[in-house]
PDB file of N, CA and C in Angstrom:
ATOM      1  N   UNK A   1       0.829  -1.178   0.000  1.00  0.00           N
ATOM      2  CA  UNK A   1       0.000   0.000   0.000  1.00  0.00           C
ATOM      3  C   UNK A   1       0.878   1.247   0.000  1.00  0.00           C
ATOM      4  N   UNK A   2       0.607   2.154  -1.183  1.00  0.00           N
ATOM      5  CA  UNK A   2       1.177   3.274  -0.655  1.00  0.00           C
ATOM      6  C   UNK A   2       0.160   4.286  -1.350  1.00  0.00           C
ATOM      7  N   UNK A   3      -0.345   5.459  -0.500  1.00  0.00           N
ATOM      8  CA  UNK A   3      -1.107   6.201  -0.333  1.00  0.00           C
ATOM      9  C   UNK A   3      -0.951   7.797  -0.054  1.00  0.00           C
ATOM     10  N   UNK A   4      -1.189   8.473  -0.373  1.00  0.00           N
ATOM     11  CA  UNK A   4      -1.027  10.137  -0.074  1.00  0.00           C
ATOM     12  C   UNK A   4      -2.258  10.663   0.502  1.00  0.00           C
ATOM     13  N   UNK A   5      -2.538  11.701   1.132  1.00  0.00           N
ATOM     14  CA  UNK A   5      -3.657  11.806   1.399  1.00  0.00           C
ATOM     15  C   UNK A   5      -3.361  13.197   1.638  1.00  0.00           C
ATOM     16  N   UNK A   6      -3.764  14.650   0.973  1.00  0.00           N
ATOM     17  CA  UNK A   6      -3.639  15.515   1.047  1.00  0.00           C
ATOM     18  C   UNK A   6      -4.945  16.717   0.313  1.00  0.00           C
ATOM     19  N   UNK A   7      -4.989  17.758   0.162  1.00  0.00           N
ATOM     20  CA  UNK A   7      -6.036  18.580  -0.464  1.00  0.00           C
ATOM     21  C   UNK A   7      -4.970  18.978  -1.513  1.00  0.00           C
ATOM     22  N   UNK A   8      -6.019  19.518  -2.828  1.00  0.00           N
ATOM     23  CA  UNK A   8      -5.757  19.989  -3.942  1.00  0.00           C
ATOM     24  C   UNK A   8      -5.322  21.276  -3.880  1.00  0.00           C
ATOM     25  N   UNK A   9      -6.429  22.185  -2.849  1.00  0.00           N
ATOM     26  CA  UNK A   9      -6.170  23.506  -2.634  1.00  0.00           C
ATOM     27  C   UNK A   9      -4.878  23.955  -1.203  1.00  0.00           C
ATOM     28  N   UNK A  10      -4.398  23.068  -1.239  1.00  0.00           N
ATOM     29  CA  UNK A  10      -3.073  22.835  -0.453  1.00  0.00           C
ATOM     30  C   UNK A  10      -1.817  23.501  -1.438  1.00  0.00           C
ATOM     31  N   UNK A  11      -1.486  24.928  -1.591  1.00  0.00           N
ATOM     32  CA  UNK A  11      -0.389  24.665  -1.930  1.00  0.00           C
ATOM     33  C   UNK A  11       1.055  24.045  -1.583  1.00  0.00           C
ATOM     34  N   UNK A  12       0.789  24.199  -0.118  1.00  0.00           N
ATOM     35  CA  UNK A  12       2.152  23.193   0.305  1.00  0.00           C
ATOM     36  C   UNK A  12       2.621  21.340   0.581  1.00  0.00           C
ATOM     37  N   UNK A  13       0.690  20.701  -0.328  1.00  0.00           N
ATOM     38  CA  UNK A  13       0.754  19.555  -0.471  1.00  0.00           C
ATOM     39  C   UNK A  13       1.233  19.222  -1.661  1.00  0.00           C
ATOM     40  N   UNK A  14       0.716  20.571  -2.603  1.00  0.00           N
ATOM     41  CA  UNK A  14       1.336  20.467  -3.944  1.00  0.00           C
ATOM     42  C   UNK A  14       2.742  20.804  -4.618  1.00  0.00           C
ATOM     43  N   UNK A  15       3.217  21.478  -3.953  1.00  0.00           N
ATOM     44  CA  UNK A  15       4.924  21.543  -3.669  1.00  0.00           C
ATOM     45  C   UNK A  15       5.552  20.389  -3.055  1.00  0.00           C
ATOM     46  N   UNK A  16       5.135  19.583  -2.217  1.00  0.00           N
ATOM     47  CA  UNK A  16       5.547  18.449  -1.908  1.00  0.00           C
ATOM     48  C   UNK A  16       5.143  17.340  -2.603  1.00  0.00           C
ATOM     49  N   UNK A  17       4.454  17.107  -3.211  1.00  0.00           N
ATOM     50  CA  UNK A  17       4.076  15.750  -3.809  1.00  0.00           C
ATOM     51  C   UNK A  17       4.800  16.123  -5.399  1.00  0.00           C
ATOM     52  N   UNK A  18       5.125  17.406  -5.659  1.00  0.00           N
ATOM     53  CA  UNK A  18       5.833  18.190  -7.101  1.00  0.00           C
ATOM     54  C   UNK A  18       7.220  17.116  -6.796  1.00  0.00           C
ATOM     55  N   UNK A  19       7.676  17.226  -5.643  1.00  0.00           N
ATOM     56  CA  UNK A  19       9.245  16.903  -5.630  1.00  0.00           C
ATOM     57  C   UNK A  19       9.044  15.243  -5.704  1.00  0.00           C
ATOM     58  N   UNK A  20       8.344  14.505  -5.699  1.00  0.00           N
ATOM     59  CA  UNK A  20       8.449  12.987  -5.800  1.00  0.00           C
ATOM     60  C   UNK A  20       7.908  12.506  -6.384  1.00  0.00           C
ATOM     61  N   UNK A  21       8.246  11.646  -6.706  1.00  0.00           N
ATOM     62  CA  UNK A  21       7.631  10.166  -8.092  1.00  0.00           C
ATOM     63  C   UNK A  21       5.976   9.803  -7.316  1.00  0.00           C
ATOM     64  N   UNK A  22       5.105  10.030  -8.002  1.00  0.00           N
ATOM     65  CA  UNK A  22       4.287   9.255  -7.520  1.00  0.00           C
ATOM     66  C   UNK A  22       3.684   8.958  -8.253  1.00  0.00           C
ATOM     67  N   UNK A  23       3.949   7.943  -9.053  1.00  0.00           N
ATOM     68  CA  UNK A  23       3.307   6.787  -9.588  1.00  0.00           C
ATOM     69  C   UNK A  23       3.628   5.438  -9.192  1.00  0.00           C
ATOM     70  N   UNK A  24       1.931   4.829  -8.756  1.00  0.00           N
ATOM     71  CA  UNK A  24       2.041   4.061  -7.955  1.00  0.00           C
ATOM     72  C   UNK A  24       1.337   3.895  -6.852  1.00  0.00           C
ATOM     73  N   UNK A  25       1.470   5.426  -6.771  1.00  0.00           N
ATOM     74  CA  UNK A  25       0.563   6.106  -5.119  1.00  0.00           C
ATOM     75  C   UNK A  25      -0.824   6.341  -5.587  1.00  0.00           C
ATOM     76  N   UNK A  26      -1.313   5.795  -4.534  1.00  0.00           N
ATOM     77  CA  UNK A  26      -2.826   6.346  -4.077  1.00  0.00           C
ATOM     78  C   UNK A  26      -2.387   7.679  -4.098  1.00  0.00           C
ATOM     79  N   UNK A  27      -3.748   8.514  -4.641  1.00  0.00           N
ATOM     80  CA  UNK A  27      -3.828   9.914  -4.099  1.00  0.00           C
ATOM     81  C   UNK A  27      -5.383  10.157  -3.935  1.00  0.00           C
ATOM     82  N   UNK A  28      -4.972  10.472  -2.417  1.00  0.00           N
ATOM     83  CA  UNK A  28      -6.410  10.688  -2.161  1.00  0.00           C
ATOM     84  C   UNK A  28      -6.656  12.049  -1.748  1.00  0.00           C
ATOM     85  N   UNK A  29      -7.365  12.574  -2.709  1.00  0.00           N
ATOM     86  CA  UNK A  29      -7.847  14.002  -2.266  1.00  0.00           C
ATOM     87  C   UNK A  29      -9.008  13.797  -0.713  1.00  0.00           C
ATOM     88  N   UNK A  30      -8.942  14.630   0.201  1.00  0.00           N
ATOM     89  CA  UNK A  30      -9.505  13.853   1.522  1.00  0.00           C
ATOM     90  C   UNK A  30     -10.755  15.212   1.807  1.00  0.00           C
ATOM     91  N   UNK A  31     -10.900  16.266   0.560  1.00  0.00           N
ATOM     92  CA  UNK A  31     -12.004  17.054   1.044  1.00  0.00           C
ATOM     93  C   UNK A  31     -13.384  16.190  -0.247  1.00  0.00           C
ATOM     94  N   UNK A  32     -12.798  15.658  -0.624  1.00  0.00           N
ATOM     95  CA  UNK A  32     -13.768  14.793  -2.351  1.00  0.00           C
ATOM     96  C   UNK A  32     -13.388  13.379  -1.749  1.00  0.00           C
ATOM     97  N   UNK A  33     -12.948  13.274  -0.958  1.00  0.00           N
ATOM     98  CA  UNK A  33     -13.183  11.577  -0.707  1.00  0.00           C
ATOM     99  C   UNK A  33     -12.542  11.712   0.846  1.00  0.00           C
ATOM    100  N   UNK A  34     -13.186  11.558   1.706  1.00  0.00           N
ATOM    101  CA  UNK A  34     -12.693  11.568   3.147  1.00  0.00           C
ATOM    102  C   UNK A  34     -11.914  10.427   3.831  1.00  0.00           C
ATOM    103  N   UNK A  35     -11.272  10.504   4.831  1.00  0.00           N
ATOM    104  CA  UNK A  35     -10.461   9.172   5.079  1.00  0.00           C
ATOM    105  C   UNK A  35     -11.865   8.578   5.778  1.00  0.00           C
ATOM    106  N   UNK A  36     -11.158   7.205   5.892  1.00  0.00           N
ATOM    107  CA  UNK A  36     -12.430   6.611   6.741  1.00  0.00           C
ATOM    108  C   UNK A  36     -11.696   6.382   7.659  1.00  0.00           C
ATOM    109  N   UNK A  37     -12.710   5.358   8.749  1.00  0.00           N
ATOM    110  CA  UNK A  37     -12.317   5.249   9.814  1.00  0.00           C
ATOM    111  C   UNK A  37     -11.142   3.923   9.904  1.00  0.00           C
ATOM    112  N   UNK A  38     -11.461   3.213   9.076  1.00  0.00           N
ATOM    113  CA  UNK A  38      -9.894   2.068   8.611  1.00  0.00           C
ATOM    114  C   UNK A  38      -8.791   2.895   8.761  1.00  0.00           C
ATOM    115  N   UNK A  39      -8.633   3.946   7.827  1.00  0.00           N
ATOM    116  CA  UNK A  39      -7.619   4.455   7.737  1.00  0.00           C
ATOM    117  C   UNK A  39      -7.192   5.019   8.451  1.00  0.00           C
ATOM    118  N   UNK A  40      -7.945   5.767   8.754  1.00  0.00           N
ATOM    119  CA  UNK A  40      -7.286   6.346  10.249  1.00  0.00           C
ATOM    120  C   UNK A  40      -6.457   6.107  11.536  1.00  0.00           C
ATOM    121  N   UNK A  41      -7.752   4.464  11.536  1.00  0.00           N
ATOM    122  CA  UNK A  41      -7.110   3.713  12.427  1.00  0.00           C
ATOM    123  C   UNK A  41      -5.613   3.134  12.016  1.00  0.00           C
ATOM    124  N   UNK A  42      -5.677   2.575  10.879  1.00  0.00           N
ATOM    125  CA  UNK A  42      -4.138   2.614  10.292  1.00  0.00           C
ATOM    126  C   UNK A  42      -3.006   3.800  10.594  1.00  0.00           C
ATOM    127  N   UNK A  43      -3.201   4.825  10.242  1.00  0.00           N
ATOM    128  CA  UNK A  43      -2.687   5.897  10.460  1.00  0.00           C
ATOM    129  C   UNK A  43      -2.489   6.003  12.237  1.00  0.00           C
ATOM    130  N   UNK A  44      -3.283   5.978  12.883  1.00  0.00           N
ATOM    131  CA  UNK A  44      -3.204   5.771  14.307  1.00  0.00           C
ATOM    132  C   UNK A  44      -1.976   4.858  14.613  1.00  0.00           C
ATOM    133  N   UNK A  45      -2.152   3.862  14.012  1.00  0.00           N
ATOM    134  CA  UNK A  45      -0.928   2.715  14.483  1.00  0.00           C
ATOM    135  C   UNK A  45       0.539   2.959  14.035  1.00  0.00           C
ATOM    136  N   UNK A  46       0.657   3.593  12.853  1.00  0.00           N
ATOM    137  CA  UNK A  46       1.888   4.118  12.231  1.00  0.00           C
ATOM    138  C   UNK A  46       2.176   4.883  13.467  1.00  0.00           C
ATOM    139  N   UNK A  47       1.391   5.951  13.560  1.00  0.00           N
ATOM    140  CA  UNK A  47       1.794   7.734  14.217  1.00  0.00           C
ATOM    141  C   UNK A  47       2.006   7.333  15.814  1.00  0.00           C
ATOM    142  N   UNK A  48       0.783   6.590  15.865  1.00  0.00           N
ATOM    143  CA  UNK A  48       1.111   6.276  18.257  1.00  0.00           C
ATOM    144  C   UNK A  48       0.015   7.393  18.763  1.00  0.00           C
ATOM    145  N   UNK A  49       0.009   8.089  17.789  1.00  0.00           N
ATOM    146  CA  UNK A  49      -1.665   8.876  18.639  1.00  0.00           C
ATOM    147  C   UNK A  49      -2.154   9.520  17.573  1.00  0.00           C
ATOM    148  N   UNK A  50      -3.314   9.923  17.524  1.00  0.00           N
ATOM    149  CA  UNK A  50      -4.339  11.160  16.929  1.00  0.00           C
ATOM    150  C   UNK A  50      -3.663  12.714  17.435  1.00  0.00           C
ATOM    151  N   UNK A  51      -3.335  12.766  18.131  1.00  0.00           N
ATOM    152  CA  UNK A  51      -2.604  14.100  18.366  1.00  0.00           C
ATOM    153  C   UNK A  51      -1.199  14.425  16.900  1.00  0.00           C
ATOM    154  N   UNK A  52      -0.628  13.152  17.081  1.00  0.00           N
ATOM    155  CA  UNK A  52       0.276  13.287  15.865  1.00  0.00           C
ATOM    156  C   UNK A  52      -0.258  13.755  14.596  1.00  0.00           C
ATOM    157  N   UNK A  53      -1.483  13.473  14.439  1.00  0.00           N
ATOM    158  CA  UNK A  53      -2.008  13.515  12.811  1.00  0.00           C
ATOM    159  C   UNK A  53      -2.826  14.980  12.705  1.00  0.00           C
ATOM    160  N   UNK A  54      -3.046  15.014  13.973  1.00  0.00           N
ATOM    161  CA  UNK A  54      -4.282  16.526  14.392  1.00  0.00           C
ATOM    162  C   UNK A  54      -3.065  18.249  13.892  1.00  0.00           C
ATOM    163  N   UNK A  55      -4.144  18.770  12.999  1.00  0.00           N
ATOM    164  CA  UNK A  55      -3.391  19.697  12.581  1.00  0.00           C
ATOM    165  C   UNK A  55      -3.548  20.994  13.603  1.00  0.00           C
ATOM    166  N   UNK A  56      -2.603  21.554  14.035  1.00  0.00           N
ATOM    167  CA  UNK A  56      -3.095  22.591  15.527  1.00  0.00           C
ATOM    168  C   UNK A  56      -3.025  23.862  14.647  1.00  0.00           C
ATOM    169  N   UNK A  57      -3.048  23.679  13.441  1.00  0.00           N
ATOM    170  CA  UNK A  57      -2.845  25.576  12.572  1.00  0.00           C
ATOM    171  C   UNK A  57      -4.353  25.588  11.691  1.00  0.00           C
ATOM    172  N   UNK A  58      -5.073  24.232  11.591  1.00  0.00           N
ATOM    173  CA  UNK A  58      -6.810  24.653  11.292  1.00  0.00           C
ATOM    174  C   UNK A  58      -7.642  25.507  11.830  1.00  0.00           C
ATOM    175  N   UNK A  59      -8.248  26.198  10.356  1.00  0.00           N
ATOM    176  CA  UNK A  59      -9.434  27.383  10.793  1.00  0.00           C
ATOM    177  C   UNK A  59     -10.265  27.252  11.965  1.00  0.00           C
ATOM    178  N   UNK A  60     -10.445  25.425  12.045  1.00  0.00           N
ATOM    179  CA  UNK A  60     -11.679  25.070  12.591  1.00  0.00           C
ATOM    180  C   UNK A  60     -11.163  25.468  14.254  1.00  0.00           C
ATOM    181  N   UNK A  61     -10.002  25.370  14.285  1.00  0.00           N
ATOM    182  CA  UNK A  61      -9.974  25.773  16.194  1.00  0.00           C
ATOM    183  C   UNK A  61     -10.755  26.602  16.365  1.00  0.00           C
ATOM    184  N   UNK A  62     -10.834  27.974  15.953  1.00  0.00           N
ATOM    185  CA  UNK A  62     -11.253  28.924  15.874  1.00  0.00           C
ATOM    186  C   UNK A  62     -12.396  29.313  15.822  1.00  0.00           C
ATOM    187  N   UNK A  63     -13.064  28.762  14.770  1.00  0.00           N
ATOM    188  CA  UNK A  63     -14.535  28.774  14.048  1.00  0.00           C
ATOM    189  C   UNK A  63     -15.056  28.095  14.930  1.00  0.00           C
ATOM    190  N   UNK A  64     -14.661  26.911  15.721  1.00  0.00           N
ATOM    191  CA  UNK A  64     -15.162  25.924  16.679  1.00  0.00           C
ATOM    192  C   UNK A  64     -14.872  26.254  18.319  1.00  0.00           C
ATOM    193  N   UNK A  65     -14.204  27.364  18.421  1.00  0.00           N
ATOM    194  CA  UNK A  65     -13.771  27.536  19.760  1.00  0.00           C
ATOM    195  C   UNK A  65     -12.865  26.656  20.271  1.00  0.00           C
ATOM    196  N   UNK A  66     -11.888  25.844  19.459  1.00  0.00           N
ATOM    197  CA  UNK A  66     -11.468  25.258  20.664  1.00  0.00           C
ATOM    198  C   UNK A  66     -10.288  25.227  21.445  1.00  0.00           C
ATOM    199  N   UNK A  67      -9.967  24.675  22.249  1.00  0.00           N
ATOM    200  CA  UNK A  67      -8.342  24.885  22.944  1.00  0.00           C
ATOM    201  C   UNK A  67      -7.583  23.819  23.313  1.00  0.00           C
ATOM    202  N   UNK A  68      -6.907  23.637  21.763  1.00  0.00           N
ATOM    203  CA  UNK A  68      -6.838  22.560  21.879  1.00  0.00           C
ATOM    204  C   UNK A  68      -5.335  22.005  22.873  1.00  0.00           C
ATOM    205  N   UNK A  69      -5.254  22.753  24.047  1.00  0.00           N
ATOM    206  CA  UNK A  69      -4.356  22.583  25.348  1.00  0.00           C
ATOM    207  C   UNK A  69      -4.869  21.753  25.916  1.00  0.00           C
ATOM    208  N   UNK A  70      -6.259  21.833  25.774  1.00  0.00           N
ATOM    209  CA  UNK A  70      -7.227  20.678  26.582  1.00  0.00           C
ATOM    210  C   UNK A  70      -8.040  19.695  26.362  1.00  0.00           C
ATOM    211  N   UNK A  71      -7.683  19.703  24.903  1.00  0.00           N
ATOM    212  CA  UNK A  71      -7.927  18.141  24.308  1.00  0.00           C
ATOM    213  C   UNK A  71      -7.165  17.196  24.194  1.00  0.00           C
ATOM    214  N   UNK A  72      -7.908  15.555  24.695  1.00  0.00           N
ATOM    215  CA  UNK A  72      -7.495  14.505  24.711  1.00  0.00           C
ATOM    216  C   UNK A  72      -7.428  13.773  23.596  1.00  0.00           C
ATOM    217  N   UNK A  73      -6.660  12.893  23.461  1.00  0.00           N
ATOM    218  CA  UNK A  73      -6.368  11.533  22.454  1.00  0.00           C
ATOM    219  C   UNK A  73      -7.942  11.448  21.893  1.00  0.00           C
ATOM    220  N   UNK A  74      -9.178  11.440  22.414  1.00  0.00           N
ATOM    221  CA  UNK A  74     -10.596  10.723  22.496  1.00  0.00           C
ATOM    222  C   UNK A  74     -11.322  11.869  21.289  1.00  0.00           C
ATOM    223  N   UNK A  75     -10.967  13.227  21.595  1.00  0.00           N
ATOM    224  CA  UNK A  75     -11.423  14.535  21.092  1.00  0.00           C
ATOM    225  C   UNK A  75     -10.231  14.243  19.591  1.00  0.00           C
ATOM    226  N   UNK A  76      -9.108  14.403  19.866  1.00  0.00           N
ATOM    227  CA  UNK A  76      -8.339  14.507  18.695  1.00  0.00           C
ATOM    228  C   UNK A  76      -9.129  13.584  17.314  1.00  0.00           C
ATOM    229  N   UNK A  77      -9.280  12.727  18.080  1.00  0.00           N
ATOM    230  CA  UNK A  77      -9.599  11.584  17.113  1.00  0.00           C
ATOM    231  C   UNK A  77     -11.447  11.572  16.590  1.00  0.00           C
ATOM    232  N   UNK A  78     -11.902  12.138  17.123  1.00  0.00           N
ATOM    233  CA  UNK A  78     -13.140  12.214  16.961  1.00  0.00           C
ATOM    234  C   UNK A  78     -13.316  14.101  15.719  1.00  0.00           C
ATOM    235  N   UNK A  79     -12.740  14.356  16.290  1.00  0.00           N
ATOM    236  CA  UNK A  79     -12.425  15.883  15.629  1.00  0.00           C
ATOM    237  C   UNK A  79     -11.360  15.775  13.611  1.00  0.00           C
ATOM    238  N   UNK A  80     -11.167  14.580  13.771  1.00  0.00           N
ATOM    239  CA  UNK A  80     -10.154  14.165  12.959  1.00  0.00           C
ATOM    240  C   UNK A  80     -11.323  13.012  11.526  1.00  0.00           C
ATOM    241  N   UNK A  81     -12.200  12.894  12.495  1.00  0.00           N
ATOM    242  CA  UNK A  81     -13.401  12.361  11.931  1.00  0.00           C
ATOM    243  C   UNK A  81     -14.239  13.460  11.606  1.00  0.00           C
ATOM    244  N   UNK A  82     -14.293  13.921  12.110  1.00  0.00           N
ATOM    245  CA  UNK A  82     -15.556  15.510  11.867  1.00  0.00           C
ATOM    246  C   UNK A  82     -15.384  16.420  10.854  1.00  0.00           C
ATOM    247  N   UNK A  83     -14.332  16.790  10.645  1.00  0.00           N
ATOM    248  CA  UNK A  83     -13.499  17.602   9.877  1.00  0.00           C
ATOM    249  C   UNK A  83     -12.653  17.129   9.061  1.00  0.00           C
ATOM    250  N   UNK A  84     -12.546  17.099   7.257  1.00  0.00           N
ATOM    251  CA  UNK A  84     -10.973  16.836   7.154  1.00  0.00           C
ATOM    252  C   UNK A  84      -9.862  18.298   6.975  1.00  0.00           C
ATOM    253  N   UNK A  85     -10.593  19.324   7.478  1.00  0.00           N
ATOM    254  CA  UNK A  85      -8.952  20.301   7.783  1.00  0.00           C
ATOM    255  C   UNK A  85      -7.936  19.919   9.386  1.00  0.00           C
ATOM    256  N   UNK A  86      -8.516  19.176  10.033  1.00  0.00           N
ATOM    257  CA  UNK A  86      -8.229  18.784  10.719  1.00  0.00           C
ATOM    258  C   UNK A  86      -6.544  17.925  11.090  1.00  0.00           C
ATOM    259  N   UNK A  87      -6.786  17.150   9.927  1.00  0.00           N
ATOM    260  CA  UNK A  87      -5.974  16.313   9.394  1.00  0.00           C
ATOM    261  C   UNK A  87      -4.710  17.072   9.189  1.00  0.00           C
ATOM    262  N   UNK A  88      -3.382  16.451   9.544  1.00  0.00           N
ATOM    263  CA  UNK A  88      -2.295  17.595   9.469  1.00  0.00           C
ATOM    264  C   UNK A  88      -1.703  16.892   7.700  1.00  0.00           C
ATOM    265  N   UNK A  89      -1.111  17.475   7.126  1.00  0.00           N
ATOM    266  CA  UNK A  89      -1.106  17.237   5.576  1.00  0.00           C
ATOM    267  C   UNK A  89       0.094  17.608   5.116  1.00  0.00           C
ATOM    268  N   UNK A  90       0.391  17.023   4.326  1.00  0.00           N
ATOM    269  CA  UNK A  90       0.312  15.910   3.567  1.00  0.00           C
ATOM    270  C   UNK A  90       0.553  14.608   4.435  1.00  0.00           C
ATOM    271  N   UNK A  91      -0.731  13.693   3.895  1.00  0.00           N
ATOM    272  CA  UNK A  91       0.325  11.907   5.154  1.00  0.00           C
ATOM    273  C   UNK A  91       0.432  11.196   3.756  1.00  0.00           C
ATOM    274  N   UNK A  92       1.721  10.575   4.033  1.00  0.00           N
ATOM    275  CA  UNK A  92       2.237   9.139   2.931  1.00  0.00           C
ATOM    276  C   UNK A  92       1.712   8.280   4.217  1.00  0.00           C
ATOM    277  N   UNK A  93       1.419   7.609   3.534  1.00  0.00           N
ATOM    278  CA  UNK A  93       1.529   6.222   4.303  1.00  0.00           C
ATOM    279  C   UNK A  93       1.914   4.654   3.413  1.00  0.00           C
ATOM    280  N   UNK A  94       2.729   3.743   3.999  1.00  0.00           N
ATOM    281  CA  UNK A  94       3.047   2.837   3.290  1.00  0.00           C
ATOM    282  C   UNK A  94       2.210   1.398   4.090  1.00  0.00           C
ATOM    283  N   UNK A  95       2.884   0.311   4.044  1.00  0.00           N
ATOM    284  CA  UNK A  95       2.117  -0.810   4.688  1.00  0.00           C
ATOM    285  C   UNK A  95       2.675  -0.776   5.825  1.00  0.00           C
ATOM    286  N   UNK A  96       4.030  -0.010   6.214  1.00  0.00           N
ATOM    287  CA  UNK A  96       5.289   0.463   7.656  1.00  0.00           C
ATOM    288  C   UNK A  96       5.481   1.679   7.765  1.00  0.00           C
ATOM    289  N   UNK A  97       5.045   2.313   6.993  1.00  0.00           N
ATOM    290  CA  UNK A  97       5.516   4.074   7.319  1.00  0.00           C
ATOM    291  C   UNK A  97       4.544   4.796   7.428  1.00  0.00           C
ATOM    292  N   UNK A  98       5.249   5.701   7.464  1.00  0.00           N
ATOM    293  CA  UNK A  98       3.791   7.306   7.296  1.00  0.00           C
ATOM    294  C   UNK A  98       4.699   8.128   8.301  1.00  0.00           C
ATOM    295  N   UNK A  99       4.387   9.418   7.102  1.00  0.00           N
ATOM    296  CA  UNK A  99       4.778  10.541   6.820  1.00  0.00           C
ATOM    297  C   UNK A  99       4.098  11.842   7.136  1.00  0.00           C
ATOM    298  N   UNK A 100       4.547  12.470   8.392  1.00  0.00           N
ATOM    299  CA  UNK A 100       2.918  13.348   8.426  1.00  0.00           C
ATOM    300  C   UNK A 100       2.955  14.860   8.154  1.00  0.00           C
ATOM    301  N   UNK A 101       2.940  15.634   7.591  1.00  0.00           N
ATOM    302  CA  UNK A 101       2.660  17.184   7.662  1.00  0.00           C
ATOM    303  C   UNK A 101       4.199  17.322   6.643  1.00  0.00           C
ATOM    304  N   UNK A 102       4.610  18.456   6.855  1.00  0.00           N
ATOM    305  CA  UNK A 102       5.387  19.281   6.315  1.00  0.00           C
ATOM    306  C   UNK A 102       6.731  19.860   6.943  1.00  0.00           C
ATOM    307  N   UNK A 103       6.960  19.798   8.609  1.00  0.00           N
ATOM    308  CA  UNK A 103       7.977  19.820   9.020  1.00  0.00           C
ATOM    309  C   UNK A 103       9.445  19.257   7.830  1.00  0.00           C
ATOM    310  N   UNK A 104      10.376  20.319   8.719  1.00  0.00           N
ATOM    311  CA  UNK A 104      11.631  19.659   7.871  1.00  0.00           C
ATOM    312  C   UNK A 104      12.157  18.147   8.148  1.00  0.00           C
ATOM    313  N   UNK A 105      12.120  17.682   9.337  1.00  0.00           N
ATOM    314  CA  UNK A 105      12.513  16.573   9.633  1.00  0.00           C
ATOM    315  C   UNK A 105      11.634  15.548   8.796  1.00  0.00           C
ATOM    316  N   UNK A 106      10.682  15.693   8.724  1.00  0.00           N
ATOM    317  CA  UNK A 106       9.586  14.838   8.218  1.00  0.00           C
ATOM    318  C   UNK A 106       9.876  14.635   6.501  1.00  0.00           C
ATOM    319  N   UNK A 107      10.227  16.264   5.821  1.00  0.00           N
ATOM    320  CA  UNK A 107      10.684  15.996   4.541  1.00  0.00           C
ATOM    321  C   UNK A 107      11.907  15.012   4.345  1.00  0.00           C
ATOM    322  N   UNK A 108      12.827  15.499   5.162  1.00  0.00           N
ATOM    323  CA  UNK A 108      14.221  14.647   5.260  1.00  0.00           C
ATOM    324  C   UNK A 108      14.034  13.203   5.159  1.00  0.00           C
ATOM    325  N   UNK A 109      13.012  12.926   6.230  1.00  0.00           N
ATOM    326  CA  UNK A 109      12.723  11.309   6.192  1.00  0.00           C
ATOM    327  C   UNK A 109      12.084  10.759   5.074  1.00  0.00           C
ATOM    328  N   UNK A 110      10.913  11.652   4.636  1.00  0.00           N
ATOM    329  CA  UNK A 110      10.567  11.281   3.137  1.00  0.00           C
ATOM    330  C   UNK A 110      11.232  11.297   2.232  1.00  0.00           C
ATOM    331  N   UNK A 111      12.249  12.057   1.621  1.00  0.00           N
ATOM    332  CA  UNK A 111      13.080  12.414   1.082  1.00  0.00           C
ATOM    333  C   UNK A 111      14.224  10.904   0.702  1.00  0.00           C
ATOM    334  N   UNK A 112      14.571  10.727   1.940  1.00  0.00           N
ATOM    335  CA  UNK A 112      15.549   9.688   2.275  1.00  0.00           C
ATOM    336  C   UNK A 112      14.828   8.274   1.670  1.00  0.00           C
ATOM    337  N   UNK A 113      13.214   8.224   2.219  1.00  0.00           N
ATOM    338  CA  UNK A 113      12.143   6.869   2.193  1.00  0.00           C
ATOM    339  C   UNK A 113      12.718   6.770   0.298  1.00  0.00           C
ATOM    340  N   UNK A 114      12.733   8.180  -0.808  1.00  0.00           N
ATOM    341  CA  UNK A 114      12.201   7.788  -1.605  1.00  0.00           C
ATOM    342  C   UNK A 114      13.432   7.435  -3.055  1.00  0.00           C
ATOM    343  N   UNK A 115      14.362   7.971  -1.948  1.00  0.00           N
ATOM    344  CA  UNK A 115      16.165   7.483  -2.732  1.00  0.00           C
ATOM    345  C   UNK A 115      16.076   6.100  -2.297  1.00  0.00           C
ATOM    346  N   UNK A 116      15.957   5.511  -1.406  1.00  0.00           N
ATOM    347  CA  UNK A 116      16.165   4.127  -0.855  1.00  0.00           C
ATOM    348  C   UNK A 116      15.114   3.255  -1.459  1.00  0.00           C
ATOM    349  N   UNK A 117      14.516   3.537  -1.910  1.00  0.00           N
ATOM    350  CA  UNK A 117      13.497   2.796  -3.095  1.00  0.00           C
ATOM    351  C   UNK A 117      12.466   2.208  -3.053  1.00  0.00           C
TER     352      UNK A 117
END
């Protein structure tokens, strides 16, 4: 399995998915086709929590009131279902990996995932 899961109107999903081969890959646009709850849960098991995948720079904090200092694993993940801006973006995911957001470290590791073959 290898999979992308990012928005169209993302320019910084589209600068990143510009720099790599992806053919081959799933691409799943996730505001025209939403993750489900499989996946997620997949994604859960890669990452080690819903906090990892939860994007803390979405409109929706805001629009929704929330703070998110005081949300739990239970909220992350339910909020991650509710919303897909939620979702921190771009995620690769493989059948062992996954790749989450845009940090530099995170490119590096992708980067590295996609010389090594």
């Amino acid at each position: 399995m290898k999979k992308v899961f990012y928005l169209k109107t993302c320019d910084t999903c589209r600068k990143i998915m510009a720099k790599f081969p992806m053919k081959g890959w799933e691409l799943r646009e996730i505001k025209t086709e939403p993750i489900t709850d499989e996946e997620l849960e997949e994604m859960y098991k890669r990452a080690g929590s819903y906090e990892a995948l939860f994007s803390k720079k979405s409109t929706q904090l805001k629009l929704q009131e929330l703070d998110v200092k005081s949300l739990v694993e239970e909220d992350f993940k339910r909020l991650l279902t509710d919303h897909y801006t939620f979702l921190k973006r771009p995620v690769f995911m493989t059948d062992d990996k996954i790749f989450i957001g845009n940090d530099k470290k995170t490119l590096e590791e992708l980067r590295a995932f996609f010389i090594s073959g």
